[in-house]
Protein backbone atom coordinates (compact mmCIF):
# COMPACT_ATOMS: atom_id res chain seq x y z
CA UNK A 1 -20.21 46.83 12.78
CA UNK A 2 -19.52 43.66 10.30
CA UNK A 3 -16.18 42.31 10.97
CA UNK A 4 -13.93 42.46 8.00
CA UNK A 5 -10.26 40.64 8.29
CA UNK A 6 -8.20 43.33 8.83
CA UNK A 7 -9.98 43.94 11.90
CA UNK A 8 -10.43 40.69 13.01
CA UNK A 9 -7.07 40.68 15.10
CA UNK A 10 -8.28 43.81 17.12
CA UNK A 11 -11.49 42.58 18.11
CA UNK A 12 -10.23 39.11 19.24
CA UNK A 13 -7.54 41.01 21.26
CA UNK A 14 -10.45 43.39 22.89
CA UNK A 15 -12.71 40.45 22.98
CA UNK A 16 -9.85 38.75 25.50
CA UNK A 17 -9.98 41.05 27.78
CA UNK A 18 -6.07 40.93 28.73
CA UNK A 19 -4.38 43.78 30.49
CA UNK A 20 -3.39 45.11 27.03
CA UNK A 21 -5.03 43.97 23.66
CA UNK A 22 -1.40 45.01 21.89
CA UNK A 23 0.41 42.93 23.77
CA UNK A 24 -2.16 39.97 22.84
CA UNK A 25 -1.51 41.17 19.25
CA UNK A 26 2.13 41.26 19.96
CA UNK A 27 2.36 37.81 21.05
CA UNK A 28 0.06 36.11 18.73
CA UNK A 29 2.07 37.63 15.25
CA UNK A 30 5.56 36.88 17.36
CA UNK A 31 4.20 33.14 17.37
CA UNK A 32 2.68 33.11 13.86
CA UNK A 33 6.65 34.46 12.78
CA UNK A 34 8.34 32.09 15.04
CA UNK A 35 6.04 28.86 13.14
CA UNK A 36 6.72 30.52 9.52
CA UNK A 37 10.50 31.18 10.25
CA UNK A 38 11.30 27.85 12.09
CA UNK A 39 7.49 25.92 11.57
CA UNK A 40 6.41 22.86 9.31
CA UNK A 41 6.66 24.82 6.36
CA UNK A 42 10.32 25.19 6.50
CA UNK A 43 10.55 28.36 5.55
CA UNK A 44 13.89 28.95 6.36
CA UNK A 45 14.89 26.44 3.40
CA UNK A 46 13.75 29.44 0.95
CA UNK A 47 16.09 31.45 -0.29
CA UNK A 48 14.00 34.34 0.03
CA UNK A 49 13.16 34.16 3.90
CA UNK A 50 17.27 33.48 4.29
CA UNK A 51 18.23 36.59 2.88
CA UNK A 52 16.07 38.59 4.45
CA UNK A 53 16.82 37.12 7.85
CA UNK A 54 20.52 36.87 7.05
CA UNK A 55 20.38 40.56 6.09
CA UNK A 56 18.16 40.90 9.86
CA UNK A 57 19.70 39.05 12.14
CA UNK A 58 17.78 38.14 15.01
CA UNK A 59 18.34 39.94 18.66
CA UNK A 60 19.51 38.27 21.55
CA UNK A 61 15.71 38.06 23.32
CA UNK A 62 14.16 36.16 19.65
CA UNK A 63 17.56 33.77 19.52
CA UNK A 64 16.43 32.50 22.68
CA UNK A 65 13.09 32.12 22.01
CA UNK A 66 14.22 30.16 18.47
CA UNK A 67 16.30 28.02 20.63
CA UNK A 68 13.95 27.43 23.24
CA UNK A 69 11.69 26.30 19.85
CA UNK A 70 13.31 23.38 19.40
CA UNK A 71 14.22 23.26 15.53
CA UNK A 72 17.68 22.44 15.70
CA UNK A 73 18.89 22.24 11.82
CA UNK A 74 16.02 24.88 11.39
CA UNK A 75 18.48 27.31 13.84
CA UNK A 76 21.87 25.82 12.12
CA UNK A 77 20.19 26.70 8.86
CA UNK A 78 19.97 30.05 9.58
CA UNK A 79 22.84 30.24 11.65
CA UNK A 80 24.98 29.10 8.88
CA UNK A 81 24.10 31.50 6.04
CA UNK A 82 23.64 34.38 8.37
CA UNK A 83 27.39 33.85 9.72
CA UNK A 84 28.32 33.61 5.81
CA UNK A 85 26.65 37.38 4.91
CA UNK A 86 28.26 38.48 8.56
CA UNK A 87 31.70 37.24 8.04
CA UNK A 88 31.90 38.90 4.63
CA UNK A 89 31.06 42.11 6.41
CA UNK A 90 33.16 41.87 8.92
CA UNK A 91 36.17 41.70 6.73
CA UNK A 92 35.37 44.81 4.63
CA UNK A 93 34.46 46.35 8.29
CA UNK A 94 37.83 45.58 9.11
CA UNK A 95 39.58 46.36 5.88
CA UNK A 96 38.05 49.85 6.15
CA UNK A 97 38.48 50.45 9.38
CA UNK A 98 41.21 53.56 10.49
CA UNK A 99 41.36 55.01 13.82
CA UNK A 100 39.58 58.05 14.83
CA UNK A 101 41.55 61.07 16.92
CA UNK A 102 39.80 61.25 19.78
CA UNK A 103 39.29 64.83 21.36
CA UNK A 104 38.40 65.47 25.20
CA UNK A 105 34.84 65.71 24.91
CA UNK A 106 34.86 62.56 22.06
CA UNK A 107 35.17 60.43 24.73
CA UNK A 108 32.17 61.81 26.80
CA UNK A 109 30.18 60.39 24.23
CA UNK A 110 27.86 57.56 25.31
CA UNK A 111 27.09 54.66 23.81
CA UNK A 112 24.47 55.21 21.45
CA UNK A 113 27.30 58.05 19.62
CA UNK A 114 30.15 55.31 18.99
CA UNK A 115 32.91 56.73 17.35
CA UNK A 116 35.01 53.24 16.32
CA UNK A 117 33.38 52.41 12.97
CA UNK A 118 33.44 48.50 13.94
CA UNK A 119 31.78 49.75 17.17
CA UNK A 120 29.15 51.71 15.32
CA UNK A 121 28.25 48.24 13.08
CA UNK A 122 28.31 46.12 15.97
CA UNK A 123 25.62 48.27 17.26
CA UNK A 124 23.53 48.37 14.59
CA UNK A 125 23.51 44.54 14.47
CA UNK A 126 22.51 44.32 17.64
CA UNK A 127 19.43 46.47 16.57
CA UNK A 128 18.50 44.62 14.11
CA UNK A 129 16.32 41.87 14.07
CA UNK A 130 13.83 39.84 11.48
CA UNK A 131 11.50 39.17 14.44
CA UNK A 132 11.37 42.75 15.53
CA UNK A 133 11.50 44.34 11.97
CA UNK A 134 8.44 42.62 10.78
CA UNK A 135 6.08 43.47 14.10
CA UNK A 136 7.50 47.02 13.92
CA UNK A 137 6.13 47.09 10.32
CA UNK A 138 2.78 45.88 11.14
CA UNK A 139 2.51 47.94 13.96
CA UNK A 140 1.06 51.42 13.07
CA UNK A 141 -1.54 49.32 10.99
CA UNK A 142 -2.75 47.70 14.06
CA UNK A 143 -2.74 51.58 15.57
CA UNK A 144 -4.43 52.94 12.74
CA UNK A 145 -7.56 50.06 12.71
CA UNK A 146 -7.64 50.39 16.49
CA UNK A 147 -8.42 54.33 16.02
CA UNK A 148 -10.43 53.36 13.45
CA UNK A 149 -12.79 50.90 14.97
CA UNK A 150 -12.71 52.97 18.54
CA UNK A 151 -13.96 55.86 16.12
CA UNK A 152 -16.80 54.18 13.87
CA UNK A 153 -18.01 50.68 15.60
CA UNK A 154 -19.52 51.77 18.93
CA UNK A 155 -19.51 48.09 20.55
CA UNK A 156 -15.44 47.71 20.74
CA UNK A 157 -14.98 51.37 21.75
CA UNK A 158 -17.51 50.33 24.80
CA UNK A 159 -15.32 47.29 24.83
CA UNK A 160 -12.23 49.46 25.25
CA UNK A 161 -13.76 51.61 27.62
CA UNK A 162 -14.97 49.02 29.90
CA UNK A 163 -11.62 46.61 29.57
CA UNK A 164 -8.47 46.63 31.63
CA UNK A 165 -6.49 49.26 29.67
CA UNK A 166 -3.31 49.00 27.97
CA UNK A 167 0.49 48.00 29.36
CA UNK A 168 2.03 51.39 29.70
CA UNK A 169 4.27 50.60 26.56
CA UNK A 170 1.96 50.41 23.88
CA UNK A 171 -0.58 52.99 25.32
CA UNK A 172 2.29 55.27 25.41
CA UNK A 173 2.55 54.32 21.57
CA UNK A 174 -1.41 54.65 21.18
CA UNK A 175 -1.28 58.14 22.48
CA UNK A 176 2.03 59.18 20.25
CA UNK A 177 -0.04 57.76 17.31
CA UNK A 178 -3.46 59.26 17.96
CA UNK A 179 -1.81 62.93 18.58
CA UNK A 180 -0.20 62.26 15.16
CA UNK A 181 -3.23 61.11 13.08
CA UNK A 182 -6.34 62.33 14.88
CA UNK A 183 -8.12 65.85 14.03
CA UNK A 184 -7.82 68.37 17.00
CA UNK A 185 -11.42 67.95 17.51
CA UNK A 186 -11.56 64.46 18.13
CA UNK A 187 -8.43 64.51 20.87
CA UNK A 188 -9.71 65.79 23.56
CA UNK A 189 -13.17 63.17 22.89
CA UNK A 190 -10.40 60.20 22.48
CA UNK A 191 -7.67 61.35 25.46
CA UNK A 192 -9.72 62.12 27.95
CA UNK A 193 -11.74 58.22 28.96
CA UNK A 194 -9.11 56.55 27.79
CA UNK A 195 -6.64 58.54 30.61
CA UNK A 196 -9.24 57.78 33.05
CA UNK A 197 -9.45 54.44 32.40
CA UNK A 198 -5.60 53.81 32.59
CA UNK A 199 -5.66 55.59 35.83
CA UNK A 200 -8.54 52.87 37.28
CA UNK A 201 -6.86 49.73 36.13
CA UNK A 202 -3.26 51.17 37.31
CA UNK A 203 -5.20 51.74 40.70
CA UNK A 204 -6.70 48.11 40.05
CA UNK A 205 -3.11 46.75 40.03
CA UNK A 206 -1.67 48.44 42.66
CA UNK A 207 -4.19 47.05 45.24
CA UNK A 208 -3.89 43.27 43.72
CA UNK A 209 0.11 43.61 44.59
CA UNK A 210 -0.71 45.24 47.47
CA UNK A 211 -2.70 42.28 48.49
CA UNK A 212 -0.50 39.78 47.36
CA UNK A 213 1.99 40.92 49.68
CA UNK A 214 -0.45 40.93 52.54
CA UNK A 215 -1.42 37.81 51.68
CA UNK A 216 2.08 36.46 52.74
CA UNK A 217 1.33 37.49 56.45
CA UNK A 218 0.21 35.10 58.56
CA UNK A 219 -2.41 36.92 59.77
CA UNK A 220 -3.78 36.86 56.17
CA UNK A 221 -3.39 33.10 55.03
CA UNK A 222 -6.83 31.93 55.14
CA UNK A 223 -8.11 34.88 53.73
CA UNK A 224 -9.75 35.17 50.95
CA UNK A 225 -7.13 36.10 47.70
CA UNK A 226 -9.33 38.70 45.54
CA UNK A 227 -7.87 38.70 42.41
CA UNK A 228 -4.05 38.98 43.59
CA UNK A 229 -3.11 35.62 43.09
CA UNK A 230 -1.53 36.24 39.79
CA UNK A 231 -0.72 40.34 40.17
CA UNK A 232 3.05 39.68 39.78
CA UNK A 233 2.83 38.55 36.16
CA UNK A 234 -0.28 41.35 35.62
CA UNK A 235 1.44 44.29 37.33
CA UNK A 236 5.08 43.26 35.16
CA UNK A 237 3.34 43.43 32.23
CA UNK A 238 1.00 46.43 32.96
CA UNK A 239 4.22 48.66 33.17
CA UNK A 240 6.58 46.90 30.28
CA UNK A 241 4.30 45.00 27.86
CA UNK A 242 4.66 41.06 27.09
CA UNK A 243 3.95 38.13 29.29
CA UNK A 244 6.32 37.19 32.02
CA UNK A 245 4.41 33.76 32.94
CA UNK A 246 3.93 32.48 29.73
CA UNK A 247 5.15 28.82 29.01
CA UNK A 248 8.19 28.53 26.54
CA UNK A 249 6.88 28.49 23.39
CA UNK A 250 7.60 25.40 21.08
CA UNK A 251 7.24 23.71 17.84
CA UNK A 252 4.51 22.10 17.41
């Protein structure tokens, strides 16, 4: 099938042949937002990226990672203008703020059912996020062209079938996605070789950790390492997504 752009991130992610072509995706448009947030360009000088990522916010995970960039008046930048917007919250927060009477089983309520209104905004800040916000947008379009192409271009879905799988994060997205927008027909066709092959490669990982440890008997030390040598880093990301043994990422 001729490559047209919108599929061209999907195939190079297949093409890689990682444990899990989303989280290749994942990684590469975190990057690209990273260099257009805090990059050359100096986006965050535009008024129009600052509001939106003073509205945002970033979460605690993609503050690191903007510090561990390395564009200090970039960060301050933002920084500033996003404790501006947040301070003028706060106040009205706190001007508006009453107490609630609490009743026995109120305060069985966990965390996600905050009953103190400041409590309740504090916790949606802490949800939100630019980083986040703009992958979670793009995301069902990178679901919907991966159903696509597995569905119409026979050389990535033998690609697919063939590969290492998916982390258990995003397949368990794939499968939520293709239950919502496939025809009954075509589910059981689609569900069924992509289960097996989950179950292989999950197999696959479990012996390269399994060897790894061995490999730390003596017994074992001039034998031979298989593919174990880096099955910590595989077999995190296998079961949560991202890249544990990837190098800080800075601004180039």
């Amino acid at each position: 099938m001729k490559e047209k752009l919108y599929t061209i991130p999907l195939n190079d992610a297949v093409n890689a042949n990682d444990e899990c072509p989303f989280c290749f995706i994942e990684r590469k448009l975190e990057q690209d937002l990273m260099d257009f947030v805090l990059g050359g360009g100096s986006s965050y000088m535009e008024s129009d990226v600052r509001e939106e990522t003073d509205k945002a916010g970033f979460c605690r995970i993609h503050f690191k990672k903007m510090f561990d960039y390395g564009n200090t008046l970039g960060n301050s930048w933002i920084l500033k203008t996003h404790y501006k917007k947040l301070l003028t919250e706060m106040e009205k927060q706190f001007h508006s703020y009453s107490p609630v009477k609490m009743g026995f089983f109120d305060k069985k309520k966990n965390r996600e059912e905050r009953v103190n209104s400041i409590g309740r905004w504090t916790l949606e800040k802490e949800h939100s996020c630019y980083i986040c916000n703009r992958f979670r947008n793009e995301y069902p379009r990178y679901m919907d062209t991966f159903l696509y192409l597995y569905e119409k271009d026979s050389e990535f879905k033998e690609k697919v079938l063939t590969g290492k799988g998916f982390c258990l994060t995003h397949f368990g997205d794939l499968c939520e996605h293709a239950e919502l927008h496939l025809k009954e027909n075509q589910k059981k066709e689609f569900f069924s070789p992509l289960f097996e092959l989950m179950q292989k490669n999950m197999n696959r990982l479990f012996e390269d950790v399994s060897w790894l440890i061995e490999k730390f008997d003596y017994e074992n030390k001039d034998a031979d390492w298989k593919t174990s040598k880096d099955a910590l880093q595989r077999g995190m990301q296998k079961l949560k997504g991202s890249y544990p043994a990837d190098p800080i990422y800075k601004k180039r």
